[in-house]
Protein backbone atom coordinates (compact mmCIF):
# COMPACT_ATOMS: atom_id res chain seq x y z
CA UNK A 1 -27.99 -14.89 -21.77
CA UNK A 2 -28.78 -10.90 -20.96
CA UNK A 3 -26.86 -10.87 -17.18
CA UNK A 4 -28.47 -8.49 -15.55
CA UNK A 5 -25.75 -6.82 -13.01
CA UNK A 6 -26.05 -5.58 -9.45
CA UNK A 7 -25.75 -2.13 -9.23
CA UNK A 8 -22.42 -2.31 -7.44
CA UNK A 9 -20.68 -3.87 -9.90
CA UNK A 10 -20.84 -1.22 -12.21
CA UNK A 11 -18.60 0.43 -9.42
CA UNK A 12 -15.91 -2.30 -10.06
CA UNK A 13 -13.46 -1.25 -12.29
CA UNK A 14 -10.51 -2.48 -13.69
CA UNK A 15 -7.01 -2.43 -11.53
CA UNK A 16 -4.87 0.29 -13.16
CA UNK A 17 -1.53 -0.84 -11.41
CA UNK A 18 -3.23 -4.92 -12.97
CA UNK A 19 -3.23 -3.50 -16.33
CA UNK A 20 0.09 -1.54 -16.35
CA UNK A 21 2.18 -4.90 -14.92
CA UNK A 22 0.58 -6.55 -18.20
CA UNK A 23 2.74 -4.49 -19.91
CA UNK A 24 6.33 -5.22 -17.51
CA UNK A 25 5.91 -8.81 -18.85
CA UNK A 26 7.12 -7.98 -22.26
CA UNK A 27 10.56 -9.29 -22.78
CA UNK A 28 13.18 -6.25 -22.07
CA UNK A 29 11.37 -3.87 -19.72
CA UNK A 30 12.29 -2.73 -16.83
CA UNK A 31 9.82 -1.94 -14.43
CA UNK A 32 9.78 0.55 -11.60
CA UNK A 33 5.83 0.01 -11.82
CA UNK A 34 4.26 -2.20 -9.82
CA UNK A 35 4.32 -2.67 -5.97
CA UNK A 36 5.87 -6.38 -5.79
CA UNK A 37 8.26 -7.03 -3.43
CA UNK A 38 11.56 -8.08 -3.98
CA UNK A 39 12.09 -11.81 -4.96
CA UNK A 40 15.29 -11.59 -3.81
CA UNK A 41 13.67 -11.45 -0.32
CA UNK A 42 11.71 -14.74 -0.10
CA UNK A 43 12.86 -16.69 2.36
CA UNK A 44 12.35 -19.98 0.28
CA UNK A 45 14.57 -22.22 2.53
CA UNK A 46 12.46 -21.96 5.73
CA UNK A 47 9.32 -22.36 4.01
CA UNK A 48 10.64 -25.38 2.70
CA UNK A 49 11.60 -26.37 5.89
CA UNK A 50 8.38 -24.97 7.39
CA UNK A 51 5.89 -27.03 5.20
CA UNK A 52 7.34 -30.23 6.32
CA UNK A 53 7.45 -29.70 9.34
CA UNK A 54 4.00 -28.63 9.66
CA UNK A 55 2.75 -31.45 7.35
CA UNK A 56 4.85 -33.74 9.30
CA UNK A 57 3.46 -32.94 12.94
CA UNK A 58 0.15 -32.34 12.31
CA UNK A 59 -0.83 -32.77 8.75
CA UNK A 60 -4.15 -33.76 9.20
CA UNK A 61 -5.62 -30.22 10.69
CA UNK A 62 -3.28 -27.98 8.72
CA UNK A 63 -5.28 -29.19 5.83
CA UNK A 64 -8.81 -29.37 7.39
CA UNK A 65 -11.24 -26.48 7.91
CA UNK A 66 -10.20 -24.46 10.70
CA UNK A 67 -11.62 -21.03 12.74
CA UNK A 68 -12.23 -18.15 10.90
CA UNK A 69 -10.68 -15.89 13.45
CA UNK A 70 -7.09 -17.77 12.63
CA UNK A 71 -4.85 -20.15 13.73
CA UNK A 72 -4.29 -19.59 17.69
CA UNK A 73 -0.54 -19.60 17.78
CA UNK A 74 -0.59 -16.76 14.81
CA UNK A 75 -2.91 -14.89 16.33
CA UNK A 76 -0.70 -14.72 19.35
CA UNK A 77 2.58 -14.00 17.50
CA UNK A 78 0.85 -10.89 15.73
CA UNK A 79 -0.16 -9.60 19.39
CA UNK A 80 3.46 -9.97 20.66
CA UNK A 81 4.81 -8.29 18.17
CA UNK A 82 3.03 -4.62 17.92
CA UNK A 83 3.48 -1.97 19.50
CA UNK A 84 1.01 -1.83 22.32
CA UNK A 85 -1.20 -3.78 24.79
CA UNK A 86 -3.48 -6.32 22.04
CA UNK A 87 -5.22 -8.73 22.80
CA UNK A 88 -5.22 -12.02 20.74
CA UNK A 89 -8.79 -12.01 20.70
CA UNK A 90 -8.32 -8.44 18.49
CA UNK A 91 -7.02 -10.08 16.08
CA UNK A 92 -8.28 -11.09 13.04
CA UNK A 93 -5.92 -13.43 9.99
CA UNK A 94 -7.33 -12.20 6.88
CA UNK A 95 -6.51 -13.09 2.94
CA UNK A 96 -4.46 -10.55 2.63
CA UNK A 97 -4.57 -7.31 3.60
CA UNK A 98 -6.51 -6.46 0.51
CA UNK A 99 -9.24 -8.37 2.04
CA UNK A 100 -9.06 -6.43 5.27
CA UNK A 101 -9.69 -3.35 3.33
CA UNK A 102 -12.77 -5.22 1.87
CA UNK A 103 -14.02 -6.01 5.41
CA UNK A 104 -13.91 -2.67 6.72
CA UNK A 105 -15.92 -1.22 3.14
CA UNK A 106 -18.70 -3.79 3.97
CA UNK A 107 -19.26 -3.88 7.69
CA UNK A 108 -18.57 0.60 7.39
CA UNK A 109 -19.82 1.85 4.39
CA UNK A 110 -23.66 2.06 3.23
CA UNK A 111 -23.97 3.91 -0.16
CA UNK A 112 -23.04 7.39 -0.49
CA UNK A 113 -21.33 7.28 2.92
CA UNK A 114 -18.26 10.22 3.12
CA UNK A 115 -15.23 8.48 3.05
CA UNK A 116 -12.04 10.40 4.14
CA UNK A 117 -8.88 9.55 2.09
CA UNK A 118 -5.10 11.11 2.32
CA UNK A 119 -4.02 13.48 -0.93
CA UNK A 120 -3.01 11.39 -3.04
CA UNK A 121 -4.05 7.29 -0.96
CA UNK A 122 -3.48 3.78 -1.97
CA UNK A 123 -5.80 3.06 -4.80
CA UNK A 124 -6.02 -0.42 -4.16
CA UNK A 125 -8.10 1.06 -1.18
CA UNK A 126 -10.21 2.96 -3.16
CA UNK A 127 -11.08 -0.17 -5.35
CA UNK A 128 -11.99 -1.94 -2.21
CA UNK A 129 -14.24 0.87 -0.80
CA UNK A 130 -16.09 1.32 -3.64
CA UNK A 131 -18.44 -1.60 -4.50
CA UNK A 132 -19.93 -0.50 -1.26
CA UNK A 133 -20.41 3.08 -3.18
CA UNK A 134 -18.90 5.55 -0.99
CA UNK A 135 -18.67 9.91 -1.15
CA UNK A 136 -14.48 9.02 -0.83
CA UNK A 137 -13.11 12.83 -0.15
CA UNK A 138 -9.73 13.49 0.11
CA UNK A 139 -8.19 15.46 2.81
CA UNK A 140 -5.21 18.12 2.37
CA UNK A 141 -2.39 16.66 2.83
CA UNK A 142 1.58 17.68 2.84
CA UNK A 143 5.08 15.60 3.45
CA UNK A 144 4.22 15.12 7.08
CA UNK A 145 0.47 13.44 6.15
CA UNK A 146 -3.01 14.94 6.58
CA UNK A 147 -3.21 18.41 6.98
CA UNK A 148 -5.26 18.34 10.74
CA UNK A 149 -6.96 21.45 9.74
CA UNK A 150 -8.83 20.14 6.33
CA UNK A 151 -9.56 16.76 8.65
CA UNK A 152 -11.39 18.71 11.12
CA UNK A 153 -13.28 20.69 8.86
CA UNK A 154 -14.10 17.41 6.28
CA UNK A 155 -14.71 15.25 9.71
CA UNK A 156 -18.68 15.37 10.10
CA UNK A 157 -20.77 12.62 9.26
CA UNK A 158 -17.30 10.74 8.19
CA UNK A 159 -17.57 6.93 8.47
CA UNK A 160 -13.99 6.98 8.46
CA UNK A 161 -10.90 8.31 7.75
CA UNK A 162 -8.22 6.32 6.17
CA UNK A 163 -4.66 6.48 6.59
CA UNK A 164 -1.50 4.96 5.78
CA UNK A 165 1.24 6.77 8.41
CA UNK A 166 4.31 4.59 7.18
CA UNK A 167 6.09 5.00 3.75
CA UNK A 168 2.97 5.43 2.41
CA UNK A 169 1.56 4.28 -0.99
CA UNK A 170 2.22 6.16 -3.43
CA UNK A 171 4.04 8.69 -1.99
CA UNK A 172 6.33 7.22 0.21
CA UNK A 173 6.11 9.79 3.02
CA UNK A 174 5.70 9.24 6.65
CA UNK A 175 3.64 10.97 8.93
CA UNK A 176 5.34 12.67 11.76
CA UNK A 177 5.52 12.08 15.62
CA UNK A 178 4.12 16.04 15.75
CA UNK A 179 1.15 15.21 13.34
CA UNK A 180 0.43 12.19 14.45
CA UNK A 181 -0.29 13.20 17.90
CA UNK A 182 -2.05 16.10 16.10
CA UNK A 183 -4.44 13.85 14.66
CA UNK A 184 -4.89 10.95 16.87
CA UNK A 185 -6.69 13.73 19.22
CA UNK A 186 -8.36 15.70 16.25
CA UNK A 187 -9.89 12.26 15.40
CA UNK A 188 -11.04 11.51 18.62
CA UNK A 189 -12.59 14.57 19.48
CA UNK A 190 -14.72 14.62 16.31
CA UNK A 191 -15.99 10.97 17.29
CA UNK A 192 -14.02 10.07 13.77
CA UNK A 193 -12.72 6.24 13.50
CA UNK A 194 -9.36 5.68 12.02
CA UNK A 195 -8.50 2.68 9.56
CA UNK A 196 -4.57 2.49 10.10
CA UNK A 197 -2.97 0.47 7.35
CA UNK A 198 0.74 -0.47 7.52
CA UNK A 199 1.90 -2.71 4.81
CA UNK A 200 5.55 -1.05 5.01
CA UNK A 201 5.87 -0.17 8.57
CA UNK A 202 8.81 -2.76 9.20
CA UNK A 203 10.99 -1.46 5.97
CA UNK A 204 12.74 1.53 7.45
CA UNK A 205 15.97 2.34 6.34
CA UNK A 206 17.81 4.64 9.41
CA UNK A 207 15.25 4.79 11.77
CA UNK A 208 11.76 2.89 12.92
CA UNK A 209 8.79 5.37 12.39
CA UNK A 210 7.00 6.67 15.51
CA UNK A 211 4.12 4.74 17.25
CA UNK A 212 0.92 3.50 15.14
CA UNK A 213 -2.17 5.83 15.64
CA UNK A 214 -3.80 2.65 17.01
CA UNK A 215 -1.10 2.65 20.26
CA UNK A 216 -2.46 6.15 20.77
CA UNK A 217 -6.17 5.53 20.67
CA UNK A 218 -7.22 1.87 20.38
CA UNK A 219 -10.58 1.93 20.89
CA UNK A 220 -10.56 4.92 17.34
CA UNK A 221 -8.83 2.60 15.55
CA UNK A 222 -8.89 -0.55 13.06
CA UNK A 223 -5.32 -1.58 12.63
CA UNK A 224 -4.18 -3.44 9.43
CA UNK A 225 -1.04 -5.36 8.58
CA UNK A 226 0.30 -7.59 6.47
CA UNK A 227 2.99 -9.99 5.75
CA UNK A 228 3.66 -9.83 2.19
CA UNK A 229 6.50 -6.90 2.38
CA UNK A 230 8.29 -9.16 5.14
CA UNK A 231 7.75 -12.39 4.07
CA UNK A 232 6.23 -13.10 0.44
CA UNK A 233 2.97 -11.50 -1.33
CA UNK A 234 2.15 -15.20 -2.45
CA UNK A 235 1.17 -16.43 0.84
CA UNK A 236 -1.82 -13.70 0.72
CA UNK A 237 -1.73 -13.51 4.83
CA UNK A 238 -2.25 -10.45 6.70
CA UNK A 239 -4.42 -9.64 9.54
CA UNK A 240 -6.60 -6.72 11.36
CA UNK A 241 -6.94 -5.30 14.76
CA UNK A 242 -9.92 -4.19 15.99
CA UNK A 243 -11.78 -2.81 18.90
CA UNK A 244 -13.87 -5.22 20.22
CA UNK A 245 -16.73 -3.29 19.85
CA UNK A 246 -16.48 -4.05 15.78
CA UNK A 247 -14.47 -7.11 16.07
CA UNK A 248 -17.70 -9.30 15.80
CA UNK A 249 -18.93 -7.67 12.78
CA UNK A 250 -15.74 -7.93 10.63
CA UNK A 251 -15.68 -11.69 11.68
CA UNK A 252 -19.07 -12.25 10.41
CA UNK A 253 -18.04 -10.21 7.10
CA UNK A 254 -15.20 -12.57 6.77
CA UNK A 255 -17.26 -15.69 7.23
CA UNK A 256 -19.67 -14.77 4.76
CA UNK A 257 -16.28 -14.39 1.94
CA UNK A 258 -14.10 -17.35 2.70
CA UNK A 259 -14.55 -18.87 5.62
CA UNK A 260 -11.16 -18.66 6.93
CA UNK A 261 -7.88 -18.18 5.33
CA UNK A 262 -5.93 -21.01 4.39
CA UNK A 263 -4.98 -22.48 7.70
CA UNK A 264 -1.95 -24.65 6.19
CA UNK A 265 -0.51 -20.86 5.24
CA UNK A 266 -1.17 -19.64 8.58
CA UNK A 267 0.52 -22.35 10.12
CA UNK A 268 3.50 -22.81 8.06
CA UNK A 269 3.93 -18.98 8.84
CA UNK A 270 3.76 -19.34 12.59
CA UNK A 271 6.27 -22.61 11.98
CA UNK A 272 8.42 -19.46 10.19
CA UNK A 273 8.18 -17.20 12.56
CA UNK A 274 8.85 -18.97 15.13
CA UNK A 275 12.64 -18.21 17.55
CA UNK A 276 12.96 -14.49 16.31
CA UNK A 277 12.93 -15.38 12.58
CA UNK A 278 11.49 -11.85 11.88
CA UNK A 279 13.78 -10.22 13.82
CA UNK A 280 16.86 -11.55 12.02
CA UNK A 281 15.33 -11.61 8.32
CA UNK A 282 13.89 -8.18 7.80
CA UNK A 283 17.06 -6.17 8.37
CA UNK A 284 17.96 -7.65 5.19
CA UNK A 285 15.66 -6.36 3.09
CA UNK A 286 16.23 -2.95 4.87
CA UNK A 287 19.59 -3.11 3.47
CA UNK A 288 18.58 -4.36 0.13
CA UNK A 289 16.02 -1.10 -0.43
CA UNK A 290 17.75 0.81 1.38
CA UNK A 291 20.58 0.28 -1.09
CA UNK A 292 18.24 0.56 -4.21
CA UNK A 293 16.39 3.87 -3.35
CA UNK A 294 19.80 5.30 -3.00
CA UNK A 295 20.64 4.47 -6.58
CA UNK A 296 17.26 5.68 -7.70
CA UNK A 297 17.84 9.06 -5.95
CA UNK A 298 21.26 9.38 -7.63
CA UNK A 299 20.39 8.72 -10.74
CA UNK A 300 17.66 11.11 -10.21
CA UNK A 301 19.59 13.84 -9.67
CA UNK A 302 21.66 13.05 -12.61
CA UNK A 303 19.53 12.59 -15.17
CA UNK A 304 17.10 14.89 -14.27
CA UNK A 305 19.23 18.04 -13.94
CA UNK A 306 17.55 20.88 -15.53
CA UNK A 307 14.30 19.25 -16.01
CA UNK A 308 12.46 20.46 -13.22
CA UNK A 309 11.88 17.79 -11.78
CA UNK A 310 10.61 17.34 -8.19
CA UNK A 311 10.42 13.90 -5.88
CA UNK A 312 10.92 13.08 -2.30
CA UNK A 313 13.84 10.70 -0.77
CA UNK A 314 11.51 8.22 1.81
CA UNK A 315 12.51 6.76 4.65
CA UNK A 316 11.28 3.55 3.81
CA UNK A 317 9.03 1.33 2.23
CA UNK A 318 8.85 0.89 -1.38
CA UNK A 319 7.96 4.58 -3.58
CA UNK A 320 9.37 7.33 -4.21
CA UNK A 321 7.03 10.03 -5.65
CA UNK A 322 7.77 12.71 -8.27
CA UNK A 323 5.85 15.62 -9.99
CA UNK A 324 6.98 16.56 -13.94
CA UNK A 325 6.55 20.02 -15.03
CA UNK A 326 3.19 21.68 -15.67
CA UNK A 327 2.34 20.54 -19.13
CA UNK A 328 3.33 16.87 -18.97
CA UNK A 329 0.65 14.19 -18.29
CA UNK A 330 2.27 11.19 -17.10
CA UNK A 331 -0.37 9.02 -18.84
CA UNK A 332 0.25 10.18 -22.20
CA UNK A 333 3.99 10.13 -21.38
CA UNK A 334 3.62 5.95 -20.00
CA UNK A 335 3.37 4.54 -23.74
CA UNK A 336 6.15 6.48 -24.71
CA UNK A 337 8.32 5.49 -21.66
CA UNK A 338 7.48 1.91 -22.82
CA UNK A 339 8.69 2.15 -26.08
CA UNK A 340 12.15 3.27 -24.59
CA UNK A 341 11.62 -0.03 -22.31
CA UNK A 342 10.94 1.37 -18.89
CA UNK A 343 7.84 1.46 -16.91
CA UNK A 344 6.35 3.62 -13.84
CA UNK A 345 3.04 4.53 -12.33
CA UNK A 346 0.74 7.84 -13.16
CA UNK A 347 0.02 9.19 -10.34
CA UNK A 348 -4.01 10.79 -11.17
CA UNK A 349 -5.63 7.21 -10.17
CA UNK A 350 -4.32 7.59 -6.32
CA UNK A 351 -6.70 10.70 -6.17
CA UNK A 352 -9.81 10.44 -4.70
CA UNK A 353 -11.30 13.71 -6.99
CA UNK A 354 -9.26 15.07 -9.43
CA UNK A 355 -5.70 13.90 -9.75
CA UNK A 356 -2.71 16.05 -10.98
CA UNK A 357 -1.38 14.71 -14.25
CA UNK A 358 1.89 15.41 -13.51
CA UNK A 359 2.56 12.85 -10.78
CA UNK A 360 3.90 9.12 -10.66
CA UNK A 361 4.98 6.85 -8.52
CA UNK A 362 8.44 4.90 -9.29
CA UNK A 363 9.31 1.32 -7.42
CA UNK A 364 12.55 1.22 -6.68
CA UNK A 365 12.85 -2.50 -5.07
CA UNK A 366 12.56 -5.09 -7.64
CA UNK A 367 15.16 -3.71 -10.56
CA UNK A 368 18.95 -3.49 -10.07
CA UNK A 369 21.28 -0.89 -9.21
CA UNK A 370 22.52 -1.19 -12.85
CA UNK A 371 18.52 -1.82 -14.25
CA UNK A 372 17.36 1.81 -12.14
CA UNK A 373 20.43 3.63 -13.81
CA UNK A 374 19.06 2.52 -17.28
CA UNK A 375 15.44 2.88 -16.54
CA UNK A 376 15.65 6.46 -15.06
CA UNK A 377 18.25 7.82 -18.26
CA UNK A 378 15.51 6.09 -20.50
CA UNK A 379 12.66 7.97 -18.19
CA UNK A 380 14.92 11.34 -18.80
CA UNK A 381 15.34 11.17 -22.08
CA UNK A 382 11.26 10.34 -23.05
CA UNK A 383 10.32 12.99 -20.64
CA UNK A 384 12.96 15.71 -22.40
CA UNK A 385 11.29 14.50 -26.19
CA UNK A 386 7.76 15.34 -24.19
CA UNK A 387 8.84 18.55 -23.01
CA UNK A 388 10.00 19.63 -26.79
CA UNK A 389 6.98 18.33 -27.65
CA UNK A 390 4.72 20.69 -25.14
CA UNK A 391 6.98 23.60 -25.88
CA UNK A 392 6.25 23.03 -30.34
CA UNK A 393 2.58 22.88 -29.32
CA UNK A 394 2.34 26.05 -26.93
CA UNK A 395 4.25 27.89 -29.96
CA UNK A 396 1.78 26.90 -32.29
CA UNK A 397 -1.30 28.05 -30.49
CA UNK A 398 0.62 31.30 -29.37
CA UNK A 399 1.35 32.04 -33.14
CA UNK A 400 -2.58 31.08 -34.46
C-alpha cells in the first residue's frame, strides 16, 4: 500500500535523547544520558496504599470516563499549591507535560509562525512544536536566561516565547529574580505571551528559585507543570495553567487527543497527595541530587584538569552543562564514550538554528556516587584520545 503522508509528518522526527537511551540498555553502561528521574525516588509504598484505597472507596468512577478538565479534588490541590492567586477552573490535568507542550503547538502555532526559544531549550519542546511547522528562533541567552535585549528585538509577530526559568533543560541554569522581572515587563509590553514550563522547579538544592513569570503576569502567561520529577515519570500526569481567555481552546485541543487523562491516575495521585505528602517527600530527593551533582562536580574538576573544560554547578534540577574545546564534536566523540561504557547527551539538538558541537548535557541523578566517578574518568580519558586525535589531524593539514 503507497501511504501517502500528511505534510506534517514529514516534520516528525525521531527523539534523539529516544535513540541515545537505546544505547544505556546495553549491559555495563553507565548513563549520565537521559532525563529519568531517580528510581530511588518512587514512592512505591503510598501508591500501593493509594490504589486501594481509591479502588476500595470508589472503584467504580475511578475506572469510568471522567471530565476532561481533571479530577476536581486534583485540580484543587495543584491551585493550592503554586505560587499565586489560581483558580481551579485554570487548571488543566494533562498526559504529561509533554502533552501540554503539544496543546499549546496546536491551539498557537499555524505554519511558519515565529516561535521564540531560549539558547540552547528543551528539545522535547521543539519536537512538540514542530508538527505544527513553526519559524522556532532562538533568543540570546547567558547564565541568568534570555538576554532581554535579543527578546525585544526578535519579539514582533512572535506567537510565543518559550521559557523554562528553573534548572532548565539542558543547561541547568536558572533565571534570575533581576531578569526575570526584566522580562516579565519586556514581554508584556511587546503584547508577547509566555509559555512557562517548570518540570524541576521543586528540586532545589540551597534555596527555592524566585517567583514563576506567571505570578508576575498571569493573564501573559501559560503555566506548565508536572509531576514526574516529584513523584514518578510513569504516571504521565502533569497539568497547565492558563488564562481564561485560552483556557477553552486548550480544553477542546485536549478533547480532540484523549479525552481525558486517566482518571484512576489522577485520583490515586490526589489519594497521594493528600495531608502534606509533598511537603515531606520532596526534600528527599533534594538531598539525594543534591548529593550526586556534588560528586559530579568533583570529579569534574579532577578529571578534567588541564583539559579545558568548561560547565556550570546548578542549583537544581537534573543537568549540568559543559562545553569541550574548539575542535571536539560531542557527536563524533558519543560512540567513542560508549565503547569506554559511559553515556551523555550532545548538546547541537537543543538548538533551535545551529548548535555548537562542543556542548552536552550530563545527568547526574540516576548513577551512583561511585558509578559518576567511573563514568566521568572514562568521559576524561575518551575526550583526551579525541583531543590527540584533533591535534594529529591539524598537524597534518598544516604540513600538506
Amino acid at each position: 500500500m503507497n501511504w501517502k503522508l500528511a505534510a506534517r509528518a514529514a516534520k516528525m522526527n525521531p527523539s534523539v535523547l529516544r535513540e541515545i537511551l537505546k544505547v544505556t540498555e546495553r549491559p555495563g553502561i553507565i548513563s549520565l544520558a537521559g532525563g529519568l528521574p531517580s528510581p530511588k525516588t518512587f514512592p512505591i509504598q503510598a501508591f500501593a496504599d493509594a490504589c486501594a484505597e481509591v479502588l476500595h472507596n470508589d472503584g467504580q468512577a475511578a475506572l469510568q470516563y471522567a471530565a476532561s478538565e481533571g479530577y476536581a479534588p486534583l485540580r484543587q490541590a495543584v491551585a493550592d499549591m503554586l505560587q499565586w492567586n489560581v483558580d481551579p477552573s485554570q487548571v488543566l490535568i494533562t498526559t504529561g507535560s509533554q502533552q501540554g507542550l503539544d496543546l499549546v503547538a496546536k491551539v498557537l502555532i499555524d505554519p511558519g509562525s515565529k516561535v521564540l526559544v531560549e539558547t540552547p531549550t528543551y528539545l522535547g519542546a521543539l519536537q512538540a512544536f514542530g508538527p505544527m511547522e513553526p519559524n522556532p528562533v532562538g533568543v540570546a541567552s547567558d547564565d541568568e536566561g534570555v538576554v532581554v535585549e535579543d527578546l525585544v528585538a526578535k519579539a514582533k509577530d512572535a506567537r510565543f516565547v518559550y521559557l523554562l526559568p528553573n534548572f532548565q533543560n539542558p543547561t541547568g541554569r536558572t533565571m534570575t529574580e533581576a531578569r526575570r522581572a526584566a522580562v516579565s515587563a519586556a514581554a508584556a509590553a511587546a503584547d508577547l505571551p509566555i509559555v512557562e514550563d517548570n518540570p524541576y522547579g521543586e528540586l532545589w538544592f540551597d534555596e527555592a528559585p524566585p517567583l514563576p513569570l506567571a505570578a508576575r503576569n498571569p493573564e501573559g502567561v501559560i503555566y506548565l507543570g508536572s509531576f514526574s520529577k516529584v513523584l514518578a515519570p510513569g504516571l504521565r500526569l502533569g497539568f497547565l495553567v492558563a488564562p481564561k481567555s485560552i483556557y477553552p481552546k486548550l480544553l477542546q485541543a485536549k478533547q480532540a487527543v484523549d479525552l481525558h487523562t486517566p482518571i484512576f491516575t489522577q485520583r490515586m495521585v490526589s489519594a497521594v497527595m493528600k495531608d502534606g505528602f509533598l511537603e515531606r517527600h520532596v526534600p528527599t530527593i533534594r538531598a539525594l541530587y543534591k548529593r550526586q551533582r556534588d560528586a559530579m562536580i568533583a570529579a569534574l574538576q579532577r578529571e578534567m584538569k588541564g583539559l579545558d573544560v568548561k560547565f556550570n554547578a546548578p542549583k537544581g534540577g537534573m543537568f549540568l552543562w559543559a562545553r569541550l574545546p574548539e575542535g571536539i564534536d560531542t557527536v563524533t566523540l558519543l560512540p567513542k564514550a560508549v565503547e569506554r561504557n559511559v553515556a551523555f547527551v550532545p548538546g547541537a539538538p537543543f538548538y533551535a538554528g545551529q548548535g555548537d558541537p562542543r556542548t552536552l548535557r550530563l545527568s547526574f541523578v540516576t548513577a551512583s556516587v561511585e558509578e559518576i566517578d567511573t563514568a566521568i574518568a572514562a568521559l576524561a580519558q575518551t575526550l583526551r584520545e579525541e583531543l590527540a586525535l584533533v591535534g594529529d589531524k591539524k598537524l597534518a593539514a598544516a604540513q600538506i
